[in-house]
N, C-alpha and C. Protein backbone atom coordinates (compact mmCIF):
# COMPACT_ATOMS: atom_id res chain seq x y z
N UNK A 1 73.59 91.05 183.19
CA UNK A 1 72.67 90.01 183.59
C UNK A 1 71.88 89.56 182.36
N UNK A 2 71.61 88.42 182.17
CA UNK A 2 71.26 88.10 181.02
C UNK A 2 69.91 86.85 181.40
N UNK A 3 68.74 86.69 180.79
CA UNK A 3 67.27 86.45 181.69
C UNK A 3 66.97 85.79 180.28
N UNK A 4 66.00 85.08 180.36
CA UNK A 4 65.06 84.23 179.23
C UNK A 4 64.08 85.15 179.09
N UNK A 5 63.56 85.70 178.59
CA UNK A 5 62.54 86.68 178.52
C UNK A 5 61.10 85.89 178.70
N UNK A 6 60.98 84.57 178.03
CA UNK A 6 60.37 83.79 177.95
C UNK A 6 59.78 83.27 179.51
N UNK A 7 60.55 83.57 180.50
CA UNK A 7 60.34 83.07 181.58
C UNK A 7 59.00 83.77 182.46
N UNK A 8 59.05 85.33 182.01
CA UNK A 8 58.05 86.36 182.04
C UNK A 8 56.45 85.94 181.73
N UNK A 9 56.65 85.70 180.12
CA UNK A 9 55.47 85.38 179.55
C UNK A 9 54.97 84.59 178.93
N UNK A 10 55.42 83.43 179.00
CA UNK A 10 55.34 82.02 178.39
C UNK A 10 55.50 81.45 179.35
N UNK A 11 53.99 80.28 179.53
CA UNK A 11 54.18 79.07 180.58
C UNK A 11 54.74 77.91 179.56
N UNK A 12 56.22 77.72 180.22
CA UNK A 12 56.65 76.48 179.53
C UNK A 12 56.35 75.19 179.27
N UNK A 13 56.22 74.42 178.19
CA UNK A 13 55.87 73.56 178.43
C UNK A 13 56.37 72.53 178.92
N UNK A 14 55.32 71.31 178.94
CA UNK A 14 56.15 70.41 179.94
C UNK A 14 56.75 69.40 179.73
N UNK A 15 57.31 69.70 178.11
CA UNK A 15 58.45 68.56 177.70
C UNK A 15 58.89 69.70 177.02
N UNK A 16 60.00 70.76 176.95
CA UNK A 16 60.25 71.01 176.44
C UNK A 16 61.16 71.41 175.24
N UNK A 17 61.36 71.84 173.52
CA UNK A 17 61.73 71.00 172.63
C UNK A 17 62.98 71.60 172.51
N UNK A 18 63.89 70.49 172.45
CA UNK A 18 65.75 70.51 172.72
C UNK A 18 65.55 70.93 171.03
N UNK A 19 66.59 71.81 170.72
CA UNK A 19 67.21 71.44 168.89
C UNK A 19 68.96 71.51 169.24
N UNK A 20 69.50 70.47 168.79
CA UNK A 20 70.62 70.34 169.19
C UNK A 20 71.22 70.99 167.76
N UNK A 21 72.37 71.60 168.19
CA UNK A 21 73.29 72.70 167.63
C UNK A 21 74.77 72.38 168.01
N UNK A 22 75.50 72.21 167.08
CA UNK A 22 76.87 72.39 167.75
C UNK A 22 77.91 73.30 168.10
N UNK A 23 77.09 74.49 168.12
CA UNK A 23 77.36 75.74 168.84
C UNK A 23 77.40 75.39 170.41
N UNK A 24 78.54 76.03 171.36
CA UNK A 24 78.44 75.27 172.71
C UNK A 24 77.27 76.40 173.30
N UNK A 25 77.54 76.21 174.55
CA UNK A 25 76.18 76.44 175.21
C UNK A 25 76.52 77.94 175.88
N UNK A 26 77.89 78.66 175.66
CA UNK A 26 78.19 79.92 175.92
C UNK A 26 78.19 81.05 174.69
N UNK A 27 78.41 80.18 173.53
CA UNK A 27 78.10 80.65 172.12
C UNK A 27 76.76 81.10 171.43
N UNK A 28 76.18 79.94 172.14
CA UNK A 28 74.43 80.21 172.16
C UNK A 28 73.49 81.52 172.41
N UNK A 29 74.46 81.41 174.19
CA UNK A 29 73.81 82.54 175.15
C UNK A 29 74.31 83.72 174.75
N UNK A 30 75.47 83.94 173.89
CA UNK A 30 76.42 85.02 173.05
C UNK A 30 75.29 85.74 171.93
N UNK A 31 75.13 84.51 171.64
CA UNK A 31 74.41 85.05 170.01
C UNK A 31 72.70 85.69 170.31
N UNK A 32 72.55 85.39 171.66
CA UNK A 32 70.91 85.61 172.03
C UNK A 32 69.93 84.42 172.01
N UNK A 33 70.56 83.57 172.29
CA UNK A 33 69.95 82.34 172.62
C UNK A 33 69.91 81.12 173.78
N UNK A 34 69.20 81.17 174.35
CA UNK A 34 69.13 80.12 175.90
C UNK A 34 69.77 78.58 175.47
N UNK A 35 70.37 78.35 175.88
CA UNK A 35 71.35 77.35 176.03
C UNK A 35 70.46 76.05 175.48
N UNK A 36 69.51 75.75 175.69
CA UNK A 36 68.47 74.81 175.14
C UNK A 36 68.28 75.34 173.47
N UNK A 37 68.54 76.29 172.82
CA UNK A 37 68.11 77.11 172.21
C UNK A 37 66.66 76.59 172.20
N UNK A 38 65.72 77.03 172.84
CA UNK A 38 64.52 77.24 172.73
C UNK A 38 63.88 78.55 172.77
N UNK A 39 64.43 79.50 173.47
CA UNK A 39 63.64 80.99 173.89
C UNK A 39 65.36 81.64 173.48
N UNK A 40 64.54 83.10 173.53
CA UNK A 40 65.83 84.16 172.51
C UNK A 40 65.78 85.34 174.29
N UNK A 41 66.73 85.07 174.39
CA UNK A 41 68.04 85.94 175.60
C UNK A 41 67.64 87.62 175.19
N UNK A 42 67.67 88.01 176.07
CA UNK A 42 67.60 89.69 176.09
C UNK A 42 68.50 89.84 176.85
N UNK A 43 69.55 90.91 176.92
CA UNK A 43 69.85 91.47 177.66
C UNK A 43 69.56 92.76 178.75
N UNK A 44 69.32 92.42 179.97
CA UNK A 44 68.71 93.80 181.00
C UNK A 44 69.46 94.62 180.98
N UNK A 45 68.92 96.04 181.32
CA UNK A 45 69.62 97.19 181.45
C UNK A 45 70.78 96.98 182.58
N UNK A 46 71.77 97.26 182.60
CA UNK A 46 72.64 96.89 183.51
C UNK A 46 71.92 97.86 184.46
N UNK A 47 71.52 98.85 185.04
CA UNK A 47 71.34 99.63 185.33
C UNK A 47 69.99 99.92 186.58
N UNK A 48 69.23 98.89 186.00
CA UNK A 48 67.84 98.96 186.77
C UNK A 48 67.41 97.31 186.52
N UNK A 49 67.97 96.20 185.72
CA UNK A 49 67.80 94.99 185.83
C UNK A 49 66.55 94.77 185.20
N UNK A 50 66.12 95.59 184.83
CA UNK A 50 64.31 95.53 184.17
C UNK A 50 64.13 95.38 182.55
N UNK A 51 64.35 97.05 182.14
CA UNK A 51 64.12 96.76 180.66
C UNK A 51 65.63 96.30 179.95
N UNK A 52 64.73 95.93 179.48
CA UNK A 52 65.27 94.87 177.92
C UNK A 52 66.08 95.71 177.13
N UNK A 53 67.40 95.28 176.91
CA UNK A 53 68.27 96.19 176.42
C UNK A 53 68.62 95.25 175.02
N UNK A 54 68.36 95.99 173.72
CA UNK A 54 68.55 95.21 172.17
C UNK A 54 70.00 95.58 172.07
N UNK A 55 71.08 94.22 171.96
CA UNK A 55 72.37 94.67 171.79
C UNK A 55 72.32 95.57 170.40
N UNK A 56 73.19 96.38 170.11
CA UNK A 56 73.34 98.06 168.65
C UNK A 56 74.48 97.45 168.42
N UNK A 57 74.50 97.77 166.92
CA UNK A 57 75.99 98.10 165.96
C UNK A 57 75.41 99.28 165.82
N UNK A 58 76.87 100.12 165.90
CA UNK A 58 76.98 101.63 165.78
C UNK A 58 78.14 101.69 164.17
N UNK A 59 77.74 101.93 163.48
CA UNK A 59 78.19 102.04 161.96
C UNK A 59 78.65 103.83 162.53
N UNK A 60 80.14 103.87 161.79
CA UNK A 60 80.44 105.82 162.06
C UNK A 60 81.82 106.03 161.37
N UNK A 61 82.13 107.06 160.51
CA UNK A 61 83.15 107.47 160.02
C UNK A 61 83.61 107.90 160.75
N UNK A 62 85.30 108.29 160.76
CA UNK A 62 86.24 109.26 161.20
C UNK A 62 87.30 109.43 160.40
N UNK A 63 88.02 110.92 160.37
CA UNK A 63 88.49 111.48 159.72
C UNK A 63 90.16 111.53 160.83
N UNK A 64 91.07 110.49 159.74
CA UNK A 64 92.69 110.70 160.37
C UNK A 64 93.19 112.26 159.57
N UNK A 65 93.10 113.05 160.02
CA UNK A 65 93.81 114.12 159.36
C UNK A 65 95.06 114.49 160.05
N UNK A 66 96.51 114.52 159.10
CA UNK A 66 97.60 114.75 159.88
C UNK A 66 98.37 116.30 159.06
N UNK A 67 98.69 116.68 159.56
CA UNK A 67 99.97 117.66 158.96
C UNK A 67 100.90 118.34 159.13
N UNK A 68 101.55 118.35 159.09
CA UNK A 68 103.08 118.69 159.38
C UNK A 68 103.12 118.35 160.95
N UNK A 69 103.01 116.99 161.12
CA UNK A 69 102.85 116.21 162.27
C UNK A 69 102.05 116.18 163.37
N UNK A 70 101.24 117.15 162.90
CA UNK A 70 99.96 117.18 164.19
C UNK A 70 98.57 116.75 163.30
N UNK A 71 98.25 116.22 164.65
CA UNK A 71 96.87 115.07 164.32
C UNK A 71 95.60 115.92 164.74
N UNK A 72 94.52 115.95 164.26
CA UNK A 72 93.03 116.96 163.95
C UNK A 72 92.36 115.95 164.87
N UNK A 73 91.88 116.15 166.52
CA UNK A 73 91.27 115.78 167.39
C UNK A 73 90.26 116.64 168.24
N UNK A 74 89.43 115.75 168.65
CA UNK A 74 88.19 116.62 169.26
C UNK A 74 88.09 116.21 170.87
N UNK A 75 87.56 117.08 171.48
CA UNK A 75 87.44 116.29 173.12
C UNK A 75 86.01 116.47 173.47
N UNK A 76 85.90 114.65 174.02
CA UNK A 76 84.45 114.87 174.39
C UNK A 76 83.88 115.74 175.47
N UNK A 77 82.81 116.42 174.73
CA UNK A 77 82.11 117.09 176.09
C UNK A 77 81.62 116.00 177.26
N UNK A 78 80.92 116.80 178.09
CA UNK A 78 80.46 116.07 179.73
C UNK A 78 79.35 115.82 179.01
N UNK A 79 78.90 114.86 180.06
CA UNK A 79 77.57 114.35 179.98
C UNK A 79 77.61 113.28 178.23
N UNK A 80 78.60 112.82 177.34
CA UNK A 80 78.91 112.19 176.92
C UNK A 80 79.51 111.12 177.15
N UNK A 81 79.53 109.81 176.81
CA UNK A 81 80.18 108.40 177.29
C UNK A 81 82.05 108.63 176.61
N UNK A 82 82.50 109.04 177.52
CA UNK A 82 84.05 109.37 177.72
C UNK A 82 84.60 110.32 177.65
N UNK A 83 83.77 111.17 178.35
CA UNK A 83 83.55 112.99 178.60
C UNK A 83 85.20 113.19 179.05
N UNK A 84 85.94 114.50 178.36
CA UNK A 84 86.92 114.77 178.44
C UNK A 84 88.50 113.52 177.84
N UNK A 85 88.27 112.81 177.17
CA UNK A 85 89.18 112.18 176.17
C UNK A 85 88.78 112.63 174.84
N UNK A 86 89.83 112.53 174.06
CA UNK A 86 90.15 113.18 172.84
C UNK A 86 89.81 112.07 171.85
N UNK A 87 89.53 112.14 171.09
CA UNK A 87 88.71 111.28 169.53
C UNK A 87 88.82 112.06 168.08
N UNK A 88 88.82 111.19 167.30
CA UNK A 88 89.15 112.02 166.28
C UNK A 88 87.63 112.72 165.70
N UNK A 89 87.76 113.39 164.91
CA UNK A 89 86.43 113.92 164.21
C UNK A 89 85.50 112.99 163.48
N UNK A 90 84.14 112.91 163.69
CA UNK A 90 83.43 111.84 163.06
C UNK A 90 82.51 111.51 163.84
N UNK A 91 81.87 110.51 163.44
CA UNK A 91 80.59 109.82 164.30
C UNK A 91 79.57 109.25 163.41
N UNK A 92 78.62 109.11 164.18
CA UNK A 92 77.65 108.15 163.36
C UNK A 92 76.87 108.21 162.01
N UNK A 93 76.50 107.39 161.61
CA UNK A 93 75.91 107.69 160.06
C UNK A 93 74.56 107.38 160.36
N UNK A 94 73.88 108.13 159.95
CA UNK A 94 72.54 108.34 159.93
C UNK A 94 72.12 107.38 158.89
N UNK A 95 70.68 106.94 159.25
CA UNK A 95 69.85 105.90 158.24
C UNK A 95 69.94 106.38 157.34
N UNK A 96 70.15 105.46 156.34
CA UNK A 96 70.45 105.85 154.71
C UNK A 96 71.19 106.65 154.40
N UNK A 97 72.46 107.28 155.37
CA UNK A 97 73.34 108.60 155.10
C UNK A 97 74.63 107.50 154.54
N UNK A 98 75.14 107.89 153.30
CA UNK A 98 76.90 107.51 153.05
C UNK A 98 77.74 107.83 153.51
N UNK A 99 78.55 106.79 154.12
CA UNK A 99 79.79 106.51 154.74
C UNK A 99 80.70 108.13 154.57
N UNK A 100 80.79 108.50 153.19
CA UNK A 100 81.50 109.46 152.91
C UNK A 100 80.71 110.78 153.22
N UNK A 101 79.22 110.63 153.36
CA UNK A 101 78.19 111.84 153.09
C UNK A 101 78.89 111.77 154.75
N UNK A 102 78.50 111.37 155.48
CA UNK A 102 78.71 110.92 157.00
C UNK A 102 80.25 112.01 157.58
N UNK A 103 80.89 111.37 156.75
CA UNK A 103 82.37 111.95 157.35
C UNK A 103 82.58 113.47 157.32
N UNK A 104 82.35 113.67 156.22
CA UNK A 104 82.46 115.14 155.94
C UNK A 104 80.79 116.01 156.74
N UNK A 105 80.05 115.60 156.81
CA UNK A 105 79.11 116.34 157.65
C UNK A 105 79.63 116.30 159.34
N UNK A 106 80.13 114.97 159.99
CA UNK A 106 81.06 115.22 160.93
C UNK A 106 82.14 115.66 161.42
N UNK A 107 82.85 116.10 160.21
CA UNK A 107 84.16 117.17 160.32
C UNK A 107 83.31 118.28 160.63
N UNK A 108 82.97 118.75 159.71
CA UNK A 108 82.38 120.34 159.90
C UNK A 108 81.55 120.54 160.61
N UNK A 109 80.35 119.35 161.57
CA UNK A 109 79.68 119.60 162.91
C UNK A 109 81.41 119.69 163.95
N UNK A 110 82.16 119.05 164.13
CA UNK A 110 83.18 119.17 164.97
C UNK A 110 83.76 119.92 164.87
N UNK A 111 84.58 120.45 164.08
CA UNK A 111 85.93 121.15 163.72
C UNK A 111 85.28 122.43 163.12
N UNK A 112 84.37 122.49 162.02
CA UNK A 112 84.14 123.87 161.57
C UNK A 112 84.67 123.65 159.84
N UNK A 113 85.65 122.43 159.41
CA UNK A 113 86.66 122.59 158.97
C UNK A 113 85.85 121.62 157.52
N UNK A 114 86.58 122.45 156.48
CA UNK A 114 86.10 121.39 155.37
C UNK A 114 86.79 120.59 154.60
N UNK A 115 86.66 119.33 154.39
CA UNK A 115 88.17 118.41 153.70
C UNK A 115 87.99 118.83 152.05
N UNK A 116 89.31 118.80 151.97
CA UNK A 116 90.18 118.97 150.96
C UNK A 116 89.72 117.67 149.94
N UNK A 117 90.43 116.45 150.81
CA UNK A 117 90.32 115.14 150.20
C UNK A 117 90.08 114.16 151.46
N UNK A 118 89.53 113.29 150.84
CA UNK A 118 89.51 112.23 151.44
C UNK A 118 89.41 110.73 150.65
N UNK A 119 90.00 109.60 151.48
CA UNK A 119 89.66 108.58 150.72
C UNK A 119 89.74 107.30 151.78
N UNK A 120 89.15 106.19 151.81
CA UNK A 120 88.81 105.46 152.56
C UNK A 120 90.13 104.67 153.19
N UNK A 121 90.88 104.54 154.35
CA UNK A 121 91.64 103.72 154.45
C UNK A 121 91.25 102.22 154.60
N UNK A 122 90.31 102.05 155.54
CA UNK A 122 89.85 100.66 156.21
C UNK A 122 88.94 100.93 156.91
N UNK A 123 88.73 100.05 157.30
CA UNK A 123 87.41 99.53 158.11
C UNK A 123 87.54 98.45 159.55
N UNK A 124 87.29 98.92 160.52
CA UNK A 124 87.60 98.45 161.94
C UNK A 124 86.10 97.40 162.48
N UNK A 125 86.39 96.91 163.04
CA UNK A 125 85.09 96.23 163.75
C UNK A 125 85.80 96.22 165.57
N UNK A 126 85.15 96.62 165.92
CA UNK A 126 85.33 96.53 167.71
C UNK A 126 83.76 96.10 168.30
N UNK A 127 84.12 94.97 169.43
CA UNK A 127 82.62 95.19 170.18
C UNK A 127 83.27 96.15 171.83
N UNK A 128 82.34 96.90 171.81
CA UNK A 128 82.91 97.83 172.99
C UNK A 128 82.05 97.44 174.39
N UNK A 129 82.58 97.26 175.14
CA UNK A 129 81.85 97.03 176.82
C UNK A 129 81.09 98.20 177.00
N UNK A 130 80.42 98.06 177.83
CA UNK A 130 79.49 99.14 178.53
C UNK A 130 79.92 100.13 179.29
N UNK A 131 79.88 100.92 179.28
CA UNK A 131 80.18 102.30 179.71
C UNK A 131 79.16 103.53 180.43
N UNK A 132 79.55 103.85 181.55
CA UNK A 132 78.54 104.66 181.70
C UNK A 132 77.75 105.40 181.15
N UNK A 133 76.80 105.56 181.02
CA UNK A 133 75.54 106.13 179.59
C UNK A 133 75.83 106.13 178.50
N UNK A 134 76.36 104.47 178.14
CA UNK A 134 76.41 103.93 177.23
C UNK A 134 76.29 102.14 177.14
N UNK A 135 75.26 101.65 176.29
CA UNK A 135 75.31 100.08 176.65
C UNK A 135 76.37 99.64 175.70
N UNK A 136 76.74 98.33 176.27
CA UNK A 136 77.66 97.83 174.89
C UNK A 136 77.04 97.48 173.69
N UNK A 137 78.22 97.56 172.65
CA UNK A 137 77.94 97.76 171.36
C UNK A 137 79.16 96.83 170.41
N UNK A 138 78.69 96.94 169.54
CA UNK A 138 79.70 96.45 168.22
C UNK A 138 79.70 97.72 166.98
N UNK A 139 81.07 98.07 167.18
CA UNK A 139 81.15 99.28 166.51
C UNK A 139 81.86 99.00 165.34
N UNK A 140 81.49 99.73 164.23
CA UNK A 140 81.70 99.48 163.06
C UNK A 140 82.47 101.06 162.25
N UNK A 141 83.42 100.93 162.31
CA UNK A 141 84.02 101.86 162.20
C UNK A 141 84.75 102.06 160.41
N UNK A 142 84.38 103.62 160.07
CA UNK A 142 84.57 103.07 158.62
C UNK A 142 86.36 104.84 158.83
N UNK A 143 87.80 103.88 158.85
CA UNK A 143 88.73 104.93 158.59
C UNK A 143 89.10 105.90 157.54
N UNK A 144 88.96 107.08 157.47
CA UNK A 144 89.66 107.81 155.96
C UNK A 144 90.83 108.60 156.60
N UNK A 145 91.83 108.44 155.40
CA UNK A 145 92.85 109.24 155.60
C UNK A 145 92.21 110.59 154.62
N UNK A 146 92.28 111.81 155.41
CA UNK A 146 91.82 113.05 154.81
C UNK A 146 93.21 114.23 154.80
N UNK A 147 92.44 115.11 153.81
CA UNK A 147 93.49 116.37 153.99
C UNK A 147 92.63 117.65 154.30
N UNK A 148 92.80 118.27 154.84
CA UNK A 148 91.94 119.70 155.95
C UNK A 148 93.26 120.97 155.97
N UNK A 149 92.54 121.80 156.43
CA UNK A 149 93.48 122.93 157.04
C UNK A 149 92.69 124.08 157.50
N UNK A 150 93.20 124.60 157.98
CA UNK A 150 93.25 126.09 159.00
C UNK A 150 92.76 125.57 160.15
N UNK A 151 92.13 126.98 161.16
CA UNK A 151 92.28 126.27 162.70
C UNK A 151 90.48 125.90 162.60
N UNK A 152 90.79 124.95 163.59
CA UNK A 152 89.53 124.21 163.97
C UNK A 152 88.78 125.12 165.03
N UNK A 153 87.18 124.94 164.90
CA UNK A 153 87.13 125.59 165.99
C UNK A 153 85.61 124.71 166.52
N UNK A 154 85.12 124.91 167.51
CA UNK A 154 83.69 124.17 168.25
C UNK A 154 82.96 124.71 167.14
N UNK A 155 81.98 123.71 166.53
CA UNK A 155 80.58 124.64 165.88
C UNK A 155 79.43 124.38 166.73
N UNK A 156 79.51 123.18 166.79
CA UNK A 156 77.90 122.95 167.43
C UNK A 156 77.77 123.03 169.16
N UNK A 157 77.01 124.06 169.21
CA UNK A 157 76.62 124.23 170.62
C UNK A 157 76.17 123.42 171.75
N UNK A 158 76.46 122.71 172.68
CA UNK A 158 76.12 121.57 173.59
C UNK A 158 75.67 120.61 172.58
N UNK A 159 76.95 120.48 171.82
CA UNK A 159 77.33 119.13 170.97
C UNK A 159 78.21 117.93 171.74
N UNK A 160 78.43 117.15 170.89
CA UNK A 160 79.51 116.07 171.29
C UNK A 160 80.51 116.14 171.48
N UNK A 161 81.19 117.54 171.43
CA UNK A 161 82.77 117.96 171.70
C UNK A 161 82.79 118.79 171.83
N UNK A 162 83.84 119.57 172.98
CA UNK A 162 83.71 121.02 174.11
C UNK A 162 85.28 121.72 173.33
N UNK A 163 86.17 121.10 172.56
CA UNK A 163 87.42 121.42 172.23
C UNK A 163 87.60 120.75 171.12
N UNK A 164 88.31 121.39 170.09
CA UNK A 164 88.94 120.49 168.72
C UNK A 164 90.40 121.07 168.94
N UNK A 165 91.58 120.63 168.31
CA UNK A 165 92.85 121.29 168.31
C UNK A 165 93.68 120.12 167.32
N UNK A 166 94.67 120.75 166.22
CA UNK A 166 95.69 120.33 166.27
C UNK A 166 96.76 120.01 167.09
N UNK A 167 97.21 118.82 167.39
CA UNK A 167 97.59 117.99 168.62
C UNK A 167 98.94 117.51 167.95
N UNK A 168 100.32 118.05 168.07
CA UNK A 168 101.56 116.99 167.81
C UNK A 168 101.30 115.93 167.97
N UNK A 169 101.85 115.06 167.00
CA UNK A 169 101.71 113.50 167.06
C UNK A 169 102.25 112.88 168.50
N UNK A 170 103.31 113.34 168.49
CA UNK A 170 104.65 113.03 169.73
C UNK A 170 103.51 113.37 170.90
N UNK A 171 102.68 114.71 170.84
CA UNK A 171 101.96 114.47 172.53
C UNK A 171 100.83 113.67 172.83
N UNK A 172 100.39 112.98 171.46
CA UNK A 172 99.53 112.09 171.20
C UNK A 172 99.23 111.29 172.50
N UNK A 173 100.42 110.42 172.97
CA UNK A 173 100.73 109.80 174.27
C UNK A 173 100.26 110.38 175.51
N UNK A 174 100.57 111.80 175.49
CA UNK A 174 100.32 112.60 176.39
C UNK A 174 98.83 112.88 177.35
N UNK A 175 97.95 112.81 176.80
CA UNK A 175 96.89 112.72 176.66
C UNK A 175 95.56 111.86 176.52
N UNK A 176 94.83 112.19 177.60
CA UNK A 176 93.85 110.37 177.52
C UNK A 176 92.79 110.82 176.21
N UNK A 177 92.78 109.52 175.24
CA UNK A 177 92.02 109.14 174.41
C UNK A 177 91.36 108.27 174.51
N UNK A 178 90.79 107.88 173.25
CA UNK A 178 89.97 106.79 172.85
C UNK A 178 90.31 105.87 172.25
N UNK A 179 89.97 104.51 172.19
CA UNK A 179 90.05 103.48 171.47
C UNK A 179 90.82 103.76 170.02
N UNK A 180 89.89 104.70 169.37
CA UNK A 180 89.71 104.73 167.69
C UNK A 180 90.71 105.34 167.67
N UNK A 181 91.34 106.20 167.90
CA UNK A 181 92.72 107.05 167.81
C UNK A 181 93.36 105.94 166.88
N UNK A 182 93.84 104.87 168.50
CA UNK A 182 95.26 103.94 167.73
C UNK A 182 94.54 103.16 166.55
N UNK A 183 93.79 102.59 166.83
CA UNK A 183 92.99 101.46 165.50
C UNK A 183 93.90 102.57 164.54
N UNK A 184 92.96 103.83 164.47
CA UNK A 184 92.47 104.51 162.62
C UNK A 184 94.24 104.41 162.60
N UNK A 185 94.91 105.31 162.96
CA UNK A 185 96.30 105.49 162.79
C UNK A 185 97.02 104.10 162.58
N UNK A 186 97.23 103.31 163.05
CA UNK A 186 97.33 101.54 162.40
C UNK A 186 97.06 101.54 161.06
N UNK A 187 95.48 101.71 160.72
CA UNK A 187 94.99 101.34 159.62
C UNK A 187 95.79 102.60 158.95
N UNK A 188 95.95 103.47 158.90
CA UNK A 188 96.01 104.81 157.79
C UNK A 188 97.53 104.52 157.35
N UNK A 189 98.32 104.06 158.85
CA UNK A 189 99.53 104.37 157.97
C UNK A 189 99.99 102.86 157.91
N UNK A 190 99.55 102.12 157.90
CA UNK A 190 99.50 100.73 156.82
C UNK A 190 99.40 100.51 155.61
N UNK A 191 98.58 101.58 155.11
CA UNK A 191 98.86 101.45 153.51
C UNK A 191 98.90 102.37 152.89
């Protein structure tokens, strides 16, 4: 649901001032702007229709680690937005944290496990829909192809993932995942 915020707390006036744009009038309301562009669009909580929800970019590394054909995956815990699908190791970067500082502090909160190497494959942009205890977002995804070894194991306690495992590529299919799986793997073995 999407509201003028303006409608709340501003008595409008009573000519009020058009700026014509040749952005159409769904592009407008896209970008956070009322179709007049006069007043700036909030989006409501889907949830309770009340507070004001600021659309997020979520900036986050992940780590493609493969070897001798099995792929280094984590499964989300409960009470997480896609509790019980598999994702690779990684996550968000903290204010002022590097892309690379990022990755490798998220291997070893997930897996336990410390990279060998790593080096940047690509870089993804997705905007993701809303999800249960989660609003939508535009995710900014930064790929590395890495090298790791021995067994993975949970470190962090009522963390973001209940299971890590080396996973055959081939059962890859097998198994419900996430989005980022196929992207990173695209990007990694593209170049």
């Amino acid at each position: 649901m999407v509201r003028c915020v303006c409608q709340w707390f501003i008595t409008p006036p009573s000519e009020p001032k058009r700026i014509s744009h040749p952005i159409a009038a769904s592009r407008r309301r896209q970008h956070g702007l009322c179709p007049s562009f006069t007043h700036v669009i909030e989006r409501l909580c889907g949830y309770c229709s009340l507070v004001p929800v600021t659309p997020r970019t979520r900036l986050a590394s992940y780590a493609v680690a493969v070897a001798d054909g099995r792929i280094l995956v984590c499964r989300i815990a409960p009470t997480y937005p896609g509790e019980g699908r598999w994702t690779l190791p990684g996550g968000g970067i903290d204010w002022g944290e590097h892309p690379d500082d990022a990755l490798v502090r998220e291997v070893y909160e997930e897996t336990g496990l410390t990279l060998d190497s790593y080096e940047l494959a690509g870089v993804d942009s997705a905007t993701l829909s809303e999800e249960a205890g989660r609003p939508a977002m535009h995710a900014v995804r930064f790929i590395y192809r890495c090298v790791t070894s021995g067994e993975p194991s949970v470190v962090e306690e009522n963390g973001s993932v209940d299971a890590v495992s080396w996973v055959p590529l081939v059962k890859l299919i097998e198994i419900p995942t996430v989005s980022v799986i196929e992207r990173a793997l695209q990007i990694t073995m593209s170049g």
